[in-house]
C-alpha atoms as a PDB file:
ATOM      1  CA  UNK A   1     -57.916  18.577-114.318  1.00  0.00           C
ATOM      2  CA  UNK A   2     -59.112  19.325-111.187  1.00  0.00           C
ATOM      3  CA  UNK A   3     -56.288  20.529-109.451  1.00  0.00           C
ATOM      4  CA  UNK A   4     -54.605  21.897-113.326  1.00  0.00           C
ATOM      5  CA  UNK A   5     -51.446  19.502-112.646  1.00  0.00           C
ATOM      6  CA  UNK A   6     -50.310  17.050-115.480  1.00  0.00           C
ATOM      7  CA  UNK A   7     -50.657  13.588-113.236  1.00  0.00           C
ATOM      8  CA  UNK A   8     -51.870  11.772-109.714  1.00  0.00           C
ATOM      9  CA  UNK A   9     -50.679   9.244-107.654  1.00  0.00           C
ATOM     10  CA  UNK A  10     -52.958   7.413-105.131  1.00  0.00           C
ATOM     11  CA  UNK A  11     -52.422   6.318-101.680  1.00  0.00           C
ATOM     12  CA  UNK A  12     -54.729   4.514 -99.248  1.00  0.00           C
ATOM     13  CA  UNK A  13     -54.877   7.992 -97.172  1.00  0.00           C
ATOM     14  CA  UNK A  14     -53.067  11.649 -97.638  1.00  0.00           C
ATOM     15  CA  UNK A  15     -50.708  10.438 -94.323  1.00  0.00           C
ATOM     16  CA  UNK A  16     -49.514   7.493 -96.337  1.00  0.00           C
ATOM     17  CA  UNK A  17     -48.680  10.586 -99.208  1.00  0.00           C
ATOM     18  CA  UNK A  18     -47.197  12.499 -97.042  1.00  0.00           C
ATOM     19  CA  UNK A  19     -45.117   9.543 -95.986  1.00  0.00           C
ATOM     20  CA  UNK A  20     -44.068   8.480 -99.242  1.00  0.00           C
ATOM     21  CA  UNK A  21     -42.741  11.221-100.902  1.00  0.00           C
ATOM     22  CA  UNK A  22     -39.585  12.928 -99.071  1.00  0.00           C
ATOM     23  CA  UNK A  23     -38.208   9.735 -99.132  1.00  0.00           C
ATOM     24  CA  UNK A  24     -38.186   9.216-102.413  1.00  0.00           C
ATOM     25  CA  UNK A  25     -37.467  13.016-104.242  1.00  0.00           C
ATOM     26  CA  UNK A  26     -34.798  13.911-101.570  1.00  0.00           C
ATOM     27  CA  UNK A  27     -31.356  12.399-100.585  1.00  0.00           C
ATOM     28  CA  UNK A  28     -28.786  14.117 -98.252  1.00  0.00           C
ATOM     29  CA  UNK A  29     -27.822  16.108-101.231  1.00  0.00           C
ATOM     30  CA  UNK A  30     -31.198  18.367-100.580  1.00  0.00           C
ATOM     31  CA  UNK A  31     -32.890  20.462 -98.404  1.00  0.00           C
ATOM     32  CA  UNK A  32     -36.543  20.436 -97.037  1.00  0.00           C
ATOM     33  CA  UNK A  33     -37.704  23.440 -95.307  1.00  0.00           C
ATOM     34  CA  UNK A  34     -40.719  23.221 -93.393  1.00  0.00           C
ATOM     35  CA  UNK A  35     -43.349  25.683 -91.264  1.00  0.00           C
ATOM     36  CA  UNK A  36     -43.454  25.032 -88.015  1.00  0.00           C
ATOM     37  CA  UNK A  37     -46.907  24.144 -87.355  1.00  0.00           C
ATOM     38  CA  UNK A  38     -47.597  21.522 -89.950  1.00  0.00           C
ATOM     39  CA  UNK A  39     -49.565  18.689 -89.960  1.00  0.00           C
ATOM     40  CA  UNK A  40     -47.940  16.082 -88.188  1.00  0.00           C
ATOM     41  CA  UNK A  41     -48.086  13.589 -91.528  1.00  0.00           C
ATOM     42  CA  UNK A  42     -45.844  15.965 -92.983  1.00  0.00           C
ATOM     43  CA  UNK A  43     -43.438  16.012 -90.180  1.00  0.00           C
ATOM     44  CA  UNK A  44     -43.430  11.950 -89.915  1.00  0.00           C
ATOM     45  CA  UNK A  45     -42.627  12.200 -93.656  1.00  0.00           C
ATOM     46  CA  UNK A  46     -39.771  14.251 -93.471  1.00  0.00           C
ATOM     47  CA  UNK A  47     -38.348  12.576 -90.746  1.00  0.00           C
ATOM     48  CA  UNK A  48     -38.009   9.507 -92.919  1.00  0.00           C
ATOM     49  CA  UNK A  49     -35.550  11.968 -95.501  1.00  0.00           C
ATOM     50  CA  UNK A  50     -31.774  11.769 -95.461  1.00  0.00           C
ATOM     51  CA  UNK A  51     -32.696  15.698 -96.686  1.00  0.00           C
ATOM     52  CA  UNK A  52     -31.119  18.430 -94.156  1.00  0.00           C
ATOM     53  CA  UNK A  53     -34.273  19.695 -92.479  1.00  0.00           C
ATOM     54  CA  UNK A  54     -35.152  23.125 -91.564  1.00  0.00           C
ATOM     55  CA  UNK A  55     -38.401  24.828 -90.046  1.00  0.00           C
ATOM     56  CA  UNK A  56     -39.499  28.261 -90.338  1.00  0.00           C
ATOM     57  CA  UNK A  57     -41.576  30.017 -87.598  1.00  0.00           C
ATOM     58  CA  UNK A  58     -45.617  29.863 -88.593  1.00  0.00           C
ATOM     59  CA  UNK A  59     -45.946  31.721 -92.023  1.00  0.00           C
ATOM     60  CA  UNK A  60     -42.898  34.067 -91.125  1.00  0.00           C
ATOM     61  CA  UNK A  61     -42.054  34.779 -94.917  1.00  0.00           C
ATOM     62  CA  UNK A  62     -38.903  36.314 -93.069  1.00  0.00           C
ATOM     63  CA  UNK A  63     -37.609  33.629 -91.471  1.00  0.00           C
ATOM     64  CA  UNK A  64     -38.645  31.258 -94.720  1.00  0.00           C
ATOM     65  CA  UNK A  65     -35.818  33.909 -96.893  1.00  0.00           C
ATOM     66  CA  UNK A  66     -33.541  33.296 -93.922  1.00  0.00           C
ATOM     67  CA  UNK A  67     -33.948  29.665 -94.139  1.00  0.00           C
ATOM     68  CA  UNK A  68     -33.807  29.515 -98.013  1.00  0.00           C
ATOM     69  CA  UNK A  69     -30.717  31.482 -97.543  1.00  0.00           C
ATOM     70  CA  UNK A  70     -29.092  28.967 -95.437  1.00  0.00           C
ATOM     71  CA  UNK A  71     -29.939  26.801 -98.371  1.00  0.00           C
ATOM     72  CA  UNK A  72     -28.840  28.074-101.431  1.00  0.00           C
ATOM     73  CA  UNK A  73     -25.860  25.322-101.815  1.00  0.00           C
ATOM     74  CA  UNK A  74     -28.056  22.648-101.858  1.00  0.00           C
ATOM     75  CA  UNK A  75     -29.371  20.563-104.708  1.00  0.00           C
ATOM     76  CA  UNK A  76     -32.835  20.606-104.373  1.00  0.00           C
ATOM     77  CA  UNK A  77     -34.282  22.725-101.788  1.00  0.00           C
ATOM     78  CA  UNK A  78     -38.329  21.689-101.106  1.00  0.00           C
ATOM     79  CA  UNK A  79     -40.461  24.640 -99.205  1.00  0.00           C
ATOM     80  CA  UNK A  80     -43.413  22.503 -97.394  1.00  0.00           C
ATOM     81  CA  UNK A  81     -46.646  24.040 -95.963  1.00  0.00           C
ATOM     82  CA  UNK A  82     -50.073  22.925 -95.284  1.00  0.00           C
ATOM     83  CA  UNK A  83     -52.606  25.083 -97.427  1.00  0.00           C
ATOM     84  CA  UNK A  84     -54.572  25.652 -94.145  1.00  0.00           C
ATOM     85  CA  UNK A  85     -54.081  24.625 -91.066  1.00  0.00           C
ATOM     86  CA  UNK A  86     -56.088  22.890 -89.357  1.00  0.00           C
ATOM     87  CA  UNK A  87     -55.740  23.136 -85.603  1.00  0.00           C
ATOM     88  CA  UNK A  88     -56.063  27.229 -86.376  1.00  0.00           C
ATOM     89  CA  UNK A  89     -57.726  27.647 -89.759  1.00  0.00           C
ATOM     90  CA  UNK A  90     -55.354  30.077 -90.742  1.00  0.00           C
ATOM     91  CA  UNK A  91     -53.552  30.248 -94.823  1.00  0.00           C
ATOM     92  CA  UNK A  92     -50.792  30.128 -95.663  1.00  0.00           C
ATOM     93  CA  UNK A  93     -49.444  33.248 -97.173  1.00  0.00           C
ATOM     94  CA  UNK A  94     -49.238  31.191-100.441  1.00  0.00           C
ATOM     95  CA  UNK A  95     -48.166  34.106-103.173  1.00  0.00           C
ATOM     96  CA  UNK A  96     -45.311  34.622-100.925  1.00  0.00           C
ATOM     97  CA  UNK A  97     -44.193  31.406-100.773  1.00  0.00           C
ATOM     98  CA  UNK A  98     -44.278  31.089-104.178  1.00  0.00           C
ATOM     99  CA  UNK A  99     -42.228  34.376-105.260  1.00  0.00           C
ATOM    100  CA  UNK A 100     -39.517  33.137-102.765  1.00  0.00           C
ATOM    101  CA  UNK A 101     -39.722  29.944-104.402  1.00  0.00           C
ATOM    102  CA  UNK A 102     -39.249  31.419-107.824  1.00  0.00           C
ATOM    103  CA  UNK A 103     -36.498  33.239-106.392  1.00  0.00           C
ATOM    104  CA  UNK A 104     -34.442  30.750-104.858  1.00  0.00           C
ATOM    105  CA  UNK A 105     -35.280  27.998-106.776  1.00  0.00           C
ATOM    106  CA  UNK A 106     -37.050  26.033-104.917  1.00  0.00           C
ATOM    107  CA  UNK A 107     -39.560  23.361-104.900  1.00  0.00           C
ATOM    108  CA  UNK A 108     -43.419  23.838-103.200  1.00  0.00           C
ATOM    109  CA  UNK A 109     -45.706  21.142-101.579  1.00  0.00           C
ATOM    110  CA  UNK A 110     -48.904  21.579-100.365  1.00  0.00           C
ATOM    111  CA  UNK A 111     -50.957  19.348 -98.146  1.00  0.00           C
ATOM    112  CA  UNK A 112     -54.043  20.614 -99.115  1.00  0.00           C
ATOM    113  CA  UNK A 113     -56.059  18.319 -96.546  1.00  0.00           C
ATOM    114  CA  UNK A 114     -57.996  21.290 -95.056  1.00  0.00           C
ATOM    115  CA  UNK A 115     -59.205  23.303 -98.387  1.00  0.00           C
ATOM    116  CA  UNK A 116     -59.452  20.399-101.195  1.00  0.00           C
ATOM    117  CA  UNK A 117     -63.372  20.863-102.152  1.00  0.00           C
ATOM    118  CA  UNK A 118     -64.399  23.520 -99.971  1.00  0.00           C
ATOM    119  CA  UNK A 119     -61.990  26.246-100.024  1.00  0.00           C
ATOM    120  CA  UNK A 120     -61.920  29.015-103.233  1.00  0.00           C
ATOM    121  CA  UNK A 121     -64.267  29.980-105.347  1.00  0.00           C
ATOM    122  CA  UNK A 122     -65.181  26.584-106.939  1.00  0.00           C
ATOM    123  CA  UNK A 123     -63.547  24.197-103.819  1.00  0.00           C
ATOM    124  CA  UNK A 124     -60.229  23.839-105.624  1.00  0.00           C
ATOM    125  CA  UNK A 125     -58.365  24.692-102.542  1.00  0.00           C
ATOM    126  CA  UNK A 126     -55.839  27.878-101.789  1.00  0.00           C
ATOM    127  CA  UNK A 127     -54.230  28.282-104.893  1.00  0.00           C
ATOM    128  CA  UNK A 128     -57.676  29.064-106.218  1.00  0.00           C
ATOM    129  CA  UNK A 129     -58.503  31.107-103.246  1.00  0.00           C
ATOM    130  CA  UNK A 130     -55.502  33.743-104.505  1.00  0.00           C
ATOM    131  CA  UNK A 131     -56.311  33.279-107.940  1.00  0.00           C
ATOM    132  CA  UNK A 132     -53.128  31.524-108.458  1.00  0.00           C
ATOM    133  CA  UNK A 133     -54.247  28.094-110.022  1.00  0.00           C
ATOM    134  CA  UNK A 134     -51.728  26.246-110.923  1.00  0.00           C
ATOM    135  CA  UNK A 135     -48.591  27.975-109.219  1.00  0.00           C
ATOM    136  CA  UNK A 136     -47.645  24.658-106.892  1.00  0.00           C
ATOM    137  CA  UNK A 137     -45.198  22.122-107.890  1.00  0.00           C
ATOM    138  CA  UNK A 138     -46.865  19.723-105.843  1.00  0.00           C
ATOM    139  CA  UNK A 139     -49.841  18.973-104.410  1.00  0.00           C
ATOM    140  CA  UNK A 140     -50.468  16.254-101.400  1.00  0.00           C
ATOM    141  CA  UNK A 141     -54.373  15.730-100.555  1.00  0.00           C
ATOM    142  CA  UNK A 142     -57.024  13.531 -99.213  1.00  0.00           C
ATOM    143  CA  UNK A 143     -60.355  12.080 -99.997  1.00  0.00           C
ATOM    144  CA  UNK A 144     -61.374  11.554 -97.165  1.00  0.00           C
ATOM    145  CA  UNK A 145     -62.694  14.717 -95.550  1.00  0.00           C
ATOM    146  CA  UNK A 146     -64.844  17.102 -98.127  1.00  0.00           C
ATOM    147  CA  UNK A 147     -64.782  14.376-100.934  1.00  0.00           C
ATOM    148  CA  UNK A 148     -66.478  11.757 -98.967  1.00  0.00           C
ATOM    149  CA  UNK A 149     -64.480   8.890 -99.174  1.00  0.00           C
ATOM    150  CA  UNK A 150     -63.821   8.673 -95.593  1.00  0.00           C
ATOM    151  CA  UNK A 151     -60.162   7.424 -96.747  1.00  0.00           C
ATOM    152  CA  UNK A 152     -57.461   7.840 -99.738  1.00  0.00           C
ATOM    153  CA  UNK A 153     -55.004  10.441-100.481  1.00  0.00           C
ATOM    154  CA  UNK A 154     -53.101  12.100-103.245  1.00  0.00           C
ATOM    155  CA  UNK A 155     -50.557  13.351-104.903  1.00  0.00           C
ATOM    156  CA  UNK A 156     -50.932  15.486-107.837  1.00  0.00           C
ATOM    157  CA  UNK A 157     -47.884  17.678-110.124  1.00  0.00           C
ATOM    158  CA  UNK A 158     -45.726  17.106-112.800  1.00  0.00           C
ATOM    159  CA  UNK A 159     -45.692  13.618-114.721  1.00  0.00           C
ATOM    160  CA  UNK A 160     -42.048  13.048-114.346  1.00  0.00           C
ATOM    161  CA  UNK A 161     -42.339  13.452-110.673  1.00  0.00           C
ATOM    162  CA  UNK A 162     -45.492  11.631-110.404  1.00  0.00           C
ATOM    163  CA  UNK A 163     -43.985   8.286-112.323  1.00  0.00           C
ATOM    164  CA  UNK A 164     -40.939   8.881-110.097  1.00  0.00           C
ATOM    165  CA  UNK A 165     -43.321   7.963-107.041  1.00  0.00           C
ATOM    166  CA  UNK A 166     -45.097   5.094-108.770  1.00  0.00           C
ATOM    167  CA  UNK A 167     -41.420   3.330-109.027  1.00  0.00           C
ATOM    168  CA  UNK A 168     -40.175   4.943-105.327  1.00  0.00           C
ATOM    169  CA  UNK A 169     -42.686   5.317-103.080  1.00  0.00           C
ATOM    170  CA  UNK A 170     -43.054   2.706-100.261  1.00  0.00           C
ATOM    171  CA  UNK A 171     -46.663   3.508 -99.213  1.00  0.00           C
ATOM    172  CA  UNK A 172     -47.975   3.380-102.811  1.00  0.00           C
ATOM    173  CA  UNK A 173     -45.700   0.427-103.182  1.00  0.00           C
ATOM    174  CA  UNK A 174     -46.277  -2.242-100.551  1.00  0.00           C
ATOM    175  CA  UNK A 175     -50.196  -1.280 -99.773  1.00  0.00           C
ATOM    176  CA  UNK A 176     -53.821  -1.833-101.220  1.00  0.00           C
ATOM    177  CA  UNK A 177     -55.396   0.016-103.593  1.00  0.00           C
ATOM    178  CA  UNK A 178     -58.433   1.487-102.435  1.00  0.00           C
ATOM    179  CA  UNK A 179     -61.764   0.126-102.618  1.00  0.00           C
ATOM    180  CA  UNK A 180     -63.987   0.527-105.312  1.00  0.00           C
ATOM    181  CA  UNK A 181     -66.364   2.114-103.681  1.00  0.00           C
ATOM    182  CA  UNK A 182     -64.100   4.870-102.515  1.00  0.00           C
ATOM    183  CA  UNK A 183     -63.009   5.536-105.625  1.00  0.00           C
ATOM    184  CA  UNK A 184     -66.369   5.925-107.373  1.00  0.00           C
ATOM    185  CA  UNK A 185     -67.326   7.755-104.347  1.00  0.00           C
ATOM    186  CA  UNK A 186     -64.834  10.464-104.121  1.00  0.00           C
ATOM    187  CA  UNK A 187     -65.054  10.676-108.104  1.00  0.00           C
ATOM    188  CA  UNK A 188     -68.079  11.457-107.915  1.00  0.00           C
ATOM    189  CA  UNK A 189     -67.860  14.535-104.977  1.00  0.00           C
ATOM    190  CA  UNK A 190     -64.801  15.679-107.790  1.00  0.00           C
ATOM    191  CA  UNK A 191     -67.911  15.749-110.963  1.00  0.00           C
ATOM    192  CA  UNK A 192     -70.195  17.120-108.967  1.00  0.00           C
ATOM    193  CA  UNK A 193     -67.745  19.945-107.140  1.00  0.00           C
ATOM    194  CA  UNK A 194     -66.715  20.728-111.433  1.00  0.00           C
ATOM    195  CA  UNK A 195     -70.369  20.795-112.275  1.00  0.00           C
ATOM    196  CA  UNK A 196     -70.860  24.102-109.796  1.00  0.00           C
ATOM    197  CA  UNK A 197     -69.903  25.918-106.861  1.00  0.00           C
ATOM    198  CA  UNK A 198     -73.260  26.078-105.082  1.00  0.00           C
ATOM    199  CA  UNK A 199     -71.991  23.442-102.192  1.00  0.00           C
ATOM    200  CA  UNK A 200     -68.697  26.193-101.843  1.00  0.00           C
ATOM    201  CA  UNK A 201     -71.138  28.985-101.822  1.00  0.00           C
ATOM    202  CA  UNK A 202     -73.153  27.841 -99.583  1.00  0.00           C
ATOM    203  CA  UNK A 203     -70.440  26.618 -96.897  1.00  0.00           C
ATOM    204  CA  UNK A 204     -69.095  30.222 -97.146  1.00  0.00           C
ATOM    205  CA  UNK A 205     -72.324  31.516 -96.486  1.00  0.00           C
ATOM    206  CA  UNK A 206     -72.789  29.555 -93.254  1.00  0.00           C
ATOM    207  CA  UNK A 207     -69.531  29.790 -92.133  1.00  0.00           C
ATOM    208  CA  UNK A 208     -69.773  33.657 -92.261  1.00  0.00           C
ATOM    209  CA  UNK A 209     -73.125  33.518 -90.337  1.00  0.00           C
ATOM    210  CA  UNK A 210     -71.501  31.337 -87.989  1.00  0.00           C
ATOM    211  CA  UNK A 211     -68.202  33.734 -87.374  1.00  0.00           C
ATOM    212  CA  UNK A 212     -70.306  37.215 -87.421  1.00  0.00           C
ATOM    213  CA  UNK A 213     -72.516  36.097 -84.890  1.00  0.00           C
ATOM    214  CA  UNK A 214     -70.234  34.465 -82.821  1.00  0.00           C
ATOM    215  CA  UNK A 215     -67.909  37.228 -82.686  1.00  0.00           C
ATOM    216  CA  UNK A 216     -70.801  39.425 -81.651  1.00  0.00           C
ATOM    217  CA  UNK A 217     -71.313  37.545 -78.533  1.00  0.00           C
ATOM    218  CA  UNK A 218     -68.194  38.432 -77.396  1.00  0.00           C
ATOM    219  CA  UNK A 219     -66.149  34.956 -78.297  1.00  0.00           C
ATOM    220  CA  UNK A 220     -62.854  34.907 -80.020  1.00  0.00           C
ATOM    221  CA  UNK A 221     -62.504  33.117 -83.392  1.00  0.00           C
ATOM    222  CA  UNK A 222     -59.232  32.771 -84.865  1.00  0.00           C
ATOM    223  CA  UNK A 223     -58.743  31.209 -88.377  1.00  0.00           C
ATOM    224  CA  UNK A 224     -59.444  32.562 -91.799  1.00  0.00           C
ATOM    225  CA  UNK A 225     -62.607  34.964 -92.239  1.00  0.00           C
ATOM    226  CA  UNK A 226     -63.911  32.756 -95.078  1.00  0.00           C
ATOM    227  CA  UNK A 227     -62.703  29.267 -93.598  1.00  0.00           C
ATOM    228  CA  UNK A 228     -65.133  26.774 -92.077  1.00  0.00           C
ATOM    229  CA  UNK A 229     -62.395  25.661 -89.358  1.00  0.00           C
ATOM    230  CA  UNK A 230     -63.516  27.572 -86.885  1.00  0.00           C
ATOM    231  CA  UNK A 231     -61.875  27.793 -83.344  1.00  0.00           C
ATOM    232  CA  UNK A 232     -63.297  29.322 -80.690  1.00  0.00           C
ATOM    233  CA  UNK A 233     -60.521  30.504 -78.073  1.00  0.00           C
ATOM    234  CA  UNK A 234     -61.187  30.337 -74.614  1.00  0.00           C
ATOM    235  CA  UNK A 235     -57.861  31.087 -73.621  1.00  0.00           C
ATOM    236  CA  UNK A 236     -58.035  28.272 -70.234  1.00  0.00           C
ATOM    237  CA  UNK A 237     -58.133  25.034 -70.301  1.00  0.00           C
ATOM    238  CA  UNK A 238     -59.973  23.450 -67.640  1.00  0.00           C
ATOM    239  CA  UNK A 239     -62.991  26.237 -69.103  1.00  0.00           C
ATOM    240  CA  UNK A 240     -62.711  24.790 -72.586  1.00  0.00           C
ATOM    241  CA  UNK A 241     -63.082  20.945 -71.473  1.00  0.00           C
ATOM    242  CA  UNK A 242     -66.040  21.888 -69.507  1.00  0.00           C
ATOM    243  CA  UNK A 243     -67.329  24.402 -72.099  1.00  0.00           C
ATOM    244  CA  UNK A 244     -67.320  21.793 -74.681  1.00  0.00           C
ATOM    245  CA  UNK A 245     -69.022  18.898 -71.713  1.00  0.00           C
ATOM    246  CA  UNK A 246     -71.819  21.921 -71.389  1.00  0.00           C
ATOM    247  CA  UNK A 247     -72.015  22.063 -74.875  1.00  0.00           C
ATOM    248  CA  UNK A 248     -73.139  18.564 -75.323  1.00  0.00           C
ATOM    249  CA  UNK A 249     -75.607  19.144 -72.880  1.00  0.00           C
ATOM    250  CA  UNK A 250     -77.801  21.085 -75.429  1.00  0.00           C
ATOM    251  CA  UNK A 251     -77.163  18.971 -78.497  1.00  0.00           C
ATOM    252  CA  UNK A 252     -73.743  20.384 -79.200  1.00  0.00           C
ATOM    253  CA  UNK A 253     -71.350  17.757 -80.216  1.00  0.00           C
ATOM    254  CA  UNK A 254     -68.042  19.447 -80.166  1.00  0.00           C
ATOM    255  CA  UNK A 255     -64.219  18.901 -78.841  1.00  0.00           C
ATOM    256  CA  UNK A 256     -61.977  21.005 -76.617  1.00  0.00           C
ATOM    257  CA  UNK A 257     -57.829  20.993 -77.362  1.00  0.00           C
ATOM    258  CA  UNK A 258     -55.560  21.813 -75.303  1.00  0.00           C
ATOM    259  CA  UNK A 259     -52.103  21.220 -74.776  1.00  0.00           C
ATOM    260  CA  UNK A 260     -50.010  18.935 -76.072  1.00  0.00           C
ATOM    261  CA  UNK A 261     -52.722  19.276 -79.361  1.00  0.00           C
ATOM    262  CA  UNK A 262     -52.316  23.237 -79.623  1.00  0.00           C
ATOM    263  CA  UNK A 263     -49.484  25.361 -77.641  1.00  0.00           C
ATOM    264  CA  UNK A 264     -50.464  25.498 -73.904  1.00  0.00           C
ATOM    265  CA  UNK A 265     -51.747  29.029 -73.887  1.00  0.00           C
ATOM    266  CA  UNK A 266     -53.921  28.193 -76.597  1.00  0.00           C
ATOM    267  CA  UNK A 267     -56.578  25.643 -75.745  1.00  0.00           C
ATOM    268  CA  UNK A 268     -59.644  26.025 -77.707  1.00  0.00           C
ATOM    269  CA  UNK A 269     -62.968  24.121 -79.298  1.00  0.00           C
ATOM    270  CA  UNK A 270     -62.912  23.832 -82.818  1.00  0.00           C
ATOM    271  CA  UNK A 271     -66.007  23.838 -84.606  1.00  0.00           C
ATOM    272  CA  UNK A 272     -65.958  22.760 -88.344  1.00  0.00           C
ATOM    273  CA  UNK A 273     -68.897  23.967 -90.362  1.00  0.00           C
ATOM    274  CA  UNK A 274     -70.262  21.759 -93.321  1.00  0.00           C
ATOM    275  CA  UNK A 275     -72.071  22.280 -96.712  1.00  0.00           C
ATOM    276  CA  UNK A 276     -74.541  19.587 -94.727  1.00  0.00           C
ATOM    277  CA  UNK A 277     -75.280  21.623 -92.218  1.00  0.00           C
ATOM    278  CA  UNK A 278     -78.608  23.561 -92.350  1.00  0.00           C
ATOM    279  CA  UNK A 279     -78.570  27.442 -91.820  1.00  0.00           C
ATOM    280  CA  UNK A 280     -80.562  26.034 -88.527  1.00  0.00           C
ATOM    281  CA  UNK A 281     -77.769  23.761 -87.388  1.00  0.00           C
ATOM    282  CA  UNK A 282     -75.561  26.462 -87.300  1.00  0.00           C
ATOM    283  CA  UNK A 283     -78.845  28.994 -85.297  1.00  0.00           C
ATOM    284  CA  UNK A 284     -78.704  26.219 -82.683  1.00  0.00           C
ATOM    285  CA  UNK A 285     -75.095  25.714 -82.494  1.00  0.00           C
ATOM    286  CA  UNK A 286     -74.717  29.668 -81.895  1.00  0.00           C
ATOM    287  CA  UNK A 287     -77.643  29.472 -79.418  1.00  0.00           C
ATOM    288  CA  UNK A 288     -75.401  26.422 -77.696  1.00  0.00           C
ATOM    289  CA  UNK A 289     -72.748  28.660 -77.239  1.00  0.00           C
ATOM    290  CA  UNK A 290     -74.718  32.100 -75.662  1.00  0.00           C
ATOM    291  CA  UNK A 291     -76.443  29.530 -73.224  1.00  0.00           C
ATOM    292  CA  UNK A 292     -72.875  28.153 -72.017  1.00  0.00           C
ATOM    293  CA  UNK A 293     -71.493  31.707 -72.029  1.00  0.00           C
ATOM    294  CA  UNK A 294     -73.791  32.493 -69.378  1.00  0.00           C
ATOM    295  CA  UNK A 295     -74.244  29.487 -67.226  1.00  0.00           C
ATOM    296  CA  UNK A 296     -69.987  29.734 -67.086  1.00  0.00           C
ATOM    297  CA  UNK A 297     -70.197  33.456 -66.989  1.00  0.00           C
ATOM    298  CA  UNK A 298     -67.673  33.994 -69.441  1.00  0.00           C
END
C-alpha cells in the first residue's frame, strides 16, 4: 500500500535485503548492471551473483544505454541504483532509468534507504518525488532510519517475485524475525506518514532554510535542493576533520569524510536534517558553521 507494490518481504536490516536478493533472481544466465557509486550493501549483494556484472559511471544515462547494450543477449538484465545517495544526496535520474528499462527490457531495483518516509510529497520516496508511483519493479528499503525502528529492511514488488525470496533468500532464511517492538514501531511511523504529510513538509521546510542560508555564507552544498542529506564541501581534508572537531566545540555534533569514504578530492561534513529538529536547531547549527568559517578563515 504504501509503496503501491503487490507484496513485502522482511529482513532483519535493508543490508541483509540487499544481500539476499541477487542471489536468488539471477544465475550466470543474467546480467546486473549497477551505478557506480552505490551503497556498498548493494555491491556486497551482487558480488554474491553468478550474474555478469556491469557498472555505469554515476547517473550517466549514456553510459547505462551503453551498458544495456552490451546486454541485450542476456536473460534477465537487472538495472540497480540507490534512490538517493547518501554520501552526496544527489537522485537518481529515475524517469530515465525507467524509459531505458522499458526499452531494453530490463528489470529496476531501488534501495530506497535514503528517501523511504521523508522524500516526495507524502515521504513515499523518489518515485513519488517524479510523480511516477509505482514505475519500479522492485523496491529494497529499511526501517531503520526515518521509520524509527533503528533496524529491519525490505523488500517490496511483485508477488511472484516476492514468494520467490521467501523460498530463496538466505538472509530471510537462516535469521530472526524482528522484534516485536520493531515491528509495531516502524508500523506505526508507516500509519502515521499515510495519515499526512506535515512531518515531509516540515523537513523540506528546514532543510531549505538550512541550504539557502548556508549557501549564502559562502559554503558549498552539494546534494539535491529539496534533500535533507546535506554535505557541506570543503574541498581539503585535514580542514574538514578539524572543521567538524571546531564544530563540536559549539554544540555541533557532526562528522567529516574523507577518503577512502568519498573520492579523495571530495572530503566533506555531512549534515542530515530531521523532522525532529526545531527551526532553532537548524539557527544554531548555521550559526556553528559562520563561527568556524571565521576562526579557520575559510
Amino acid at each position: 500500500m504504501f509503496h503501491e507494490k503487490e507484496d513485502a518481504i522482511l529482513y532483519a536490516s535493508c543490508f541483509d535485503a540487499n544481500a539476499g536478493i541477487f542471489e536468488a533472481l539471477l544465475d550466470s544466465n543474467d546480467a546486473v548492471i549497477s551505478d557506480e557509486l552505490n551503497h556498498a550493501s548493494l555491491i556486497d549483494g551482487i558480488r554474491l551473483t553468478k550474474a555478469k556484472r556491469f557498472r555505469y559511471k554515476h547517473m550517466n544515462m549514456i553510459d547505462l544505454e551503453s551498458k544495456l547494450q552490451e546486454t541485450k543477449e542476456y536473460r534477465r538484465k537487472m538495472i540497480v541504483s540507490d534512490g538517493v545517495f547518501s554520501m552526496d544526496g544527489d537522485v537518481a535520474p529515475l524517469p530515465e532509468i525507467i524509459n531505458l528499462a522499458n526499452k531494453y527490457d530490463a528489470i529496476v531495483l531501488l534501495d530506497e534507504c535514503h528517501a523511504t518516509g521523508f522524500f516526495g510529497k507524502t515521504g513515499r520516496g523518489t518515485e513519488e518525488y517524479f510523480g511516477i508511483k509505482g514505475s519500479v519493479h522492485l523496491i529494497n528499503s529499511t526501517l531503520g532510519k526515518a521509520m524509527g525502528g533503528a533496524m529491519g529492511g525490505y523488500t517490496t514488488g511483485p508477488k511472484a517475485i516476492i514468494d520467490l525470496l521467501r523460498q530463496k533468500s538466505r538472509p530471510y532464511l537462516f535469521s530472526n524475525s524482528l522484534a516485536p517492538a520493531v515491528v509495531g514501531s516502524s508500523l506505526k511511523a508507516v500509519q502515521l506518514l499515510m495519515k499526512d504529510s506535515k512531518h515531509a513538509e516540515s523537513l523540506l521546510r528546514k532543510t531549505t532554510i538550512f541550504r539557502t542560508r548556508m549557501k549564502n555564507l559562502g559554503f558549498k552544498v552539494a546534494g539535491n535542493s529539496q534533500h535533507p542529506i546535506c554535505p557541506v564541501m570543503l574541498g581539503n581534508a585535514k580542514l574538514t576533520t578539524e572543521f567538524a572537531n571546531r564544530l563540536l566545540e559549539f554544540g555541533i555534533y557532526a562528522i567529516g569524510f574523507s577518503y577512502p569514504v568519498v573520492p579523495k578530492d571530495k572530503p566533506r561534513i555531512r549534515i542530515q536534517i530531521s523532522a525532529a529538529h526545531s527551526e532553532e536547531d537548524i539557527e544554531k547549527c548555521i550559526e556553528a558553521f559562520s563561527k568556524v568559517q571565521k576562526l579557520l578563515n575559510v
